[in-house]
Protein backbone atom coordinates (compact mmCIF):
# COMPACT_ATOMS: atom_id res chain seq x y z
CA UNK A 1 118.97 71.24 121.61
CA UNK A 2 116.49 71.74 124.75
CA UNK A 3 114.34 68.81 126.03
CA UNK A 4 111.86 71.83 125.36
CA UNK A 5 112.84 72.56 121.92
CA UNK A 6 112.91 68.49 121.22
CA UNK A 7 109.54 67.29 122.36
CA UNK A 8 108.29 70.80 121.18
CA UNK A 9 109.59 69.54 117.39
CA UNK A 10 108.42 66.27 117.58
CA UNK A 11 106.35 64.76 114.65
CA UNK A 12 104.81 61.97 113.50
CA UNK A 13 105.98 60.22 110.21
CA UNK A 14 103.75 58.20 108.39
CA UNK A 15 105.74 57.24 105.84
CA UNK A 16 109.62 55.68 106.58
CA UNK A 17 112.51 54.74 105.06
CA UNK A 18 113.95 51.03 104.82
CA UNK A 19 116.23 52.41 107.39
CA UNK A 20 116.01 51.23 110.54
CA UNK A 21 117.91 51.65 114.18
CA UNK A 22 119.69 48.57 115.20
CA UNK A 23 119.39 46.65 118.50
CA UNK A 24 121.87 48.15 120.45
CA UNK A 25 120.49 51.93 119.70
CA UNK A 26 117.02 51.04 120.63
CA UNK A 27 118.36 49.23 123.86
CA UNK A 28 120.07 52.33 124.79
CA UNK A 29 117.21 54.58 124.25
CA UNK A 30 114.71 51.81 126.28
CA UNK A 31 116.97 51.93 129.08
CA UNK A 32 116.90 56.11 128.93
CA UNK A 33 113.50 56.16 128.55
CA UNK A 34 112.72 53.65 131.69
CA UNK A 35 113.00 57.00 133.54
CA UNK A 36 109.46 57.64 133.31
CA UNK A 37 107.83 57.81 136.55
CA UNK A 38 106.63 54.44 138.43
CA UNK A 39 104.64 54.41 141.37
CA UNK A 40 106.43 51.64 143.39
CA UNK A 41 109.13 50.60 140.67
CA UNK A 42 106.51 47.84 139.06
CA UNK A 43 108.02 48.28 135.67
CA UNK A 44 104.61 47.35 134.50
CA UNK A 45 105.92 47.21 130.85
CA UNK A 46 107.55 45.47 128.10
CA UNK A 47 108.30 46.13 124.57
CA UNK A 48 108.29 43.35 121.47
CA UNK A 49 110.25 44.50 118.40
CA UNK A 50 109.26 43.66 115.56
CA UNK A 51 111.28 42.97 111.78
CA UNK A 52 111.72 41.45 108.97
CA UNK A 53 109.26 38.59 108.39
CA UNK A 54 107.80 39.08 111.86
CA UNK A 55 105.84 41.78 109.89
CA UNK A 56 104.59 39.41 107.53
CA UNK A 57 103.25 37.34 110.47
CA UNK A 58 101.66 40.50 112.12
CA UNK A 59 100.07 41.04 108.87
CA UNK A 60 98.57 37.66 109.04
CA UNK A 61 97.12 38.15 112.12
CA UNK A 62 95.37 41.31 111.07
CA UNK A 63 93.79 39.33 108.43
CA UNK A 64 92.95 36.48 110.38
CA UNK A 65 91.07 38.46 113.40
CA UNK A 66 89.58 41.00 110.79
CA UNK A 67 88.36 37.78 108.69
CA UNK A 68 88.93 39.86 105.59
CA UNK A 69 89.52 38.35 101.54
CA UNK A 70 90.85 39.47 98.84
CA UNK A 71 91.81 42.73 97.91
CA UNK A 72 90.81 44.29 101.66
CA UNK A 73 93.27 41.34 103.20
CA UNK A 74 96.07 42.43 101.02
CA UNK A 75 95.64 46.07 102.29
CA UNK A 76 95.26 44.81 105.72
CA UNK A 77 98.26 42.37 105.78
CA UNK A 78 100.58 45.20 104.24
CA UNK A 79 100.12 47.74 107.40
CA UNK A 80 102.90 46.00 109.08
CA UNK A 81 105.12 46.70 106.13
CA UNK A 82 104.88 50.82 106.04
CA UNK A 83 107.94 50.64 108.72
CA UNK A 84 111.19 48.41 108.86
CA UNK A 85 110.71 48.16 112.48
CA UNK A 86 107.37 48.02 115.24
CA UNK A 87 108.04 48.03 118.50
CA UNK A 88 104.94 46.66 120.23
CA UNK A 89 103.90 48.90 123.84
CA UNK A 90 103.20 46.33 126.53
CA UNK A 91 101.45 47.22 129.58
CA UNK A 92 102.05 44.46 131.97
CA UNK A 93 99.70 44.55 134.84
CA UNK A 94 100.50 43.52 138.62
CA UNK A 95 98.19 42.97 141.69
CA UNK A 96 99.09 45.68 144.07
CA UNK A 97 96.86 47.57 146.75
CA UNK A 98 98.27 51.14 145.52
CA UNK A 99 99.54 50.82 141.97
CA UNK A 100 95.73 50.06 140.20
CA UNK A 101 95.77 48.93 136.47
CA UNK A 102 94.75 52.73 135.00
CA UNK A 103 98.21 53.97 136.38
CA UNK A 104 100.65 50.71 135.17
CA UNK A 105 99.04 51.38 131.76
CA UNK A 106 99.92 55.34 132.17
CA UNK A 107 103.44 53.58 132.96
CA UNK A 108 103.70 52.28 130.14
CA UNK A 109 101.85 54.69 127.85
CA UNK A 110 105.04 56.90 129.07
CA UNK A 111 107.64 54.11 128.14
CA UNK A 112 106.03 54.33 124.83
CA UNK A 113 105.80 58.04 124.49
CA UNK A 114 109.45 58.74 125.83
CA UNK A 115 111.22 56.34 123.51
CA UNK A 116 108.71 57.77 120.71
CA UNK A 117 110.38 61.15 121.73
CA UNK A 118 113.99 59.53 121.89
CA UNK A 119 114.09 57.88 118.96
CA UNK A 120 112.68 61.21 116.98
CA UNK A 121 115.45 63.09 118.90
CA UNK A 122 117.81 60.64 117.53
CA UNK A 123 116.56 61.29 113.73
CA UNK A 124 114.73 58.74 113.32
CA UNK A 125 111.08 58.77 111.52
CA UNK A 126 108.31 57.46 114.14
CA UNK A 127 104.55 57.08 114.67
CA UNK A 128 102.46 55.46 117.38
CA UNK A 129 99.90 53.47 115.74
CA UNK A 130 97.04 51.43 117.40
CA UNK A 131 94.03 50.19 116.05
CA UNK A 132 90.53 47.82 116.69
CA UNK A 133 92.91 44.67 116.19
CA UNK A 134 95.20 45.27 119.40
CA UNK A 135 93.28 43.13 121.58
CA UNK A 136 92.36 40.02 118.87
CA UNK A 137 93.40 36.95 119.97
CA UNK A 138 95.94 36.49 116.75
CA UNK A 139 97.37 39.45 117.38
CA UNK A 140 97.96 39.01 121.23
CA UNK A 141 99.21 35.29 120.26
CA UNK A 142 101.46 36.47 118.26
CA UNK A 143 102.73 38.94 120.86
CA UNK A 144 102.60 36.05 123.16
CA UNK A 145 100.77 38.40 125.62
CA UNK A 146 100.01 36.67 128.91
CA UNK A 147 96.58 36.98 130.73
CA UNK A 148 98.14 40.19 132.70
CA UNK A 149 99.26 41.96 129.42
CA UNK A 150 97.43 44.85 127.40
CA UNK A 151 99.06 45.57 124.04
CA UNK A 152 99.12 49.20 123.53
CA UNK A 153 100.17 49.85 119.97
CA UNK A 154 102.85 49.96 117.82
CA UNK A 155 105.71 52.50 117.10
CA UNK A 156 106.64 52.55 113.43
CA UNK A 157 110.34 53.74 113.11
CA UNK A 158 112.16 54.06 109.91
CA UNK A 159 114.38 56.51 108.33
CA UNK A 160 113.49 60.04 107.42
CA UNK A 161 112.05 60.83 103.87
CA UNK A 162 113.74 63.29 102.14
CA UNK A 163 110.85 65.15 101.39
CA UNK A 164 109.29 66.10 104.67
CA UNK A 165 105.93 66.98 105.52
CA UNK A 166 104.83 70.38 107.69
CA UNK A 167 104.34 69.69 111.43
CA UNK A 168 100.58 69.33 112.69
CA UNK A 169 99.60 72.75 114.44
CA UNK A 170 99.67 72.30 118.44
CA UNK A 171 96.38 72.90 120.18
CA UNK A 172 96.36 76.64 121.79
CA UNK A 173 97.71 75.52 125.90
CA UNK A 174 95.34 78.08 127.14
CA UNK A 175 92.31 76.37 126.49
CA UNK A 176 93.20 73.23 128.21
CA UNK A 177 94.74 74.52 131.43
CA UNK A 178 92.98 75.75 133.99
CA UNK A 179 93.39 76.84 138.30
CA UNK A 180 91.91 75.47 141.03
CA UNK A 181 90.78 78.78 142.96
């Protein structure tokens, strides 16, 4: 298959399987996907997986920066748990005269993106999620994000289901390019 025809079939999966990819797989697609473009090799970036009862803890946090009871906390604490694995989008940000913030984040907005892309090529179920808790201080805590660090979101990667749903339609490329004349 193309690099065309796979970023072309790429779709989000909301819903995984229990199956996840192991270490070593999602090493191997970090270190393909650390091809992304970056302006003076900054590797403004880092990635936290997370499994297991990690998930639980994330969960936790939710609840605790959302302040939420009963039956909305139990909701809340369960997001973590739609995927076997999260892999947390760092962007890690460096003083430098030419590299500002805006583009280390686009740094690692393409980290995330391009193993998104890898580990769908791979057959694996994925979706980028993100959400008003990012940036509470349980959540970035938890992350152990330093004063430099922006979480970004989370892939969820699991198996395939079985039953699959129909791609989203793609927006029509003509109406969002344009020339400079």
């Amino acid at each position: 298959m193309s690099i065309l025809d796979a970023v072309a079939g790429r779709k989000s999966y909301p819903v995984v399987t229990e199956a996840a990819p192991d270490d070593a797989t999602v090493a191997r697609i970090v270190t393909a996907a650390s091809s992304v473009a970056d302006h003076a090799n900054l590797a403004p970036w880092r990635l936290v997986t997370v499994r297991g009862a990690a998930r639980e803890r994330l969960g936790s946090a939710f609840v605790e920066a959302a302040g939420f009871t009963g039956r909305d906390a139990e909701k809340l604490a369960g997001k973590p748990l739609r995927a076997p694995l999260l892999i947390g989008i760092v962007a890690v940000h460096y003083p430098h005269f030419t590299v500002p913030e805006w583009e280390q984040d686009a740094v690692a907005f393409g980290i995330g993106h391009a193993v998104s892309l890898l580990l769908d090529d791979a057959g694996w179920g994925v979706m980028w999620r993100t959400g008003g808790l990012i940036d509470a201080p349980p959540v970035r805590e938890l992350h152990d994000l330093a004063d430099n660090e922006r979480l970004l979101g989370w892939l969820y990667v699991g198996g395939r289901p079985e039953r699959d749903r129909p791609r989203r339609p793609r927006p029509d490329a003509s109406e969002h390019i344009t020339a400079l004349s």
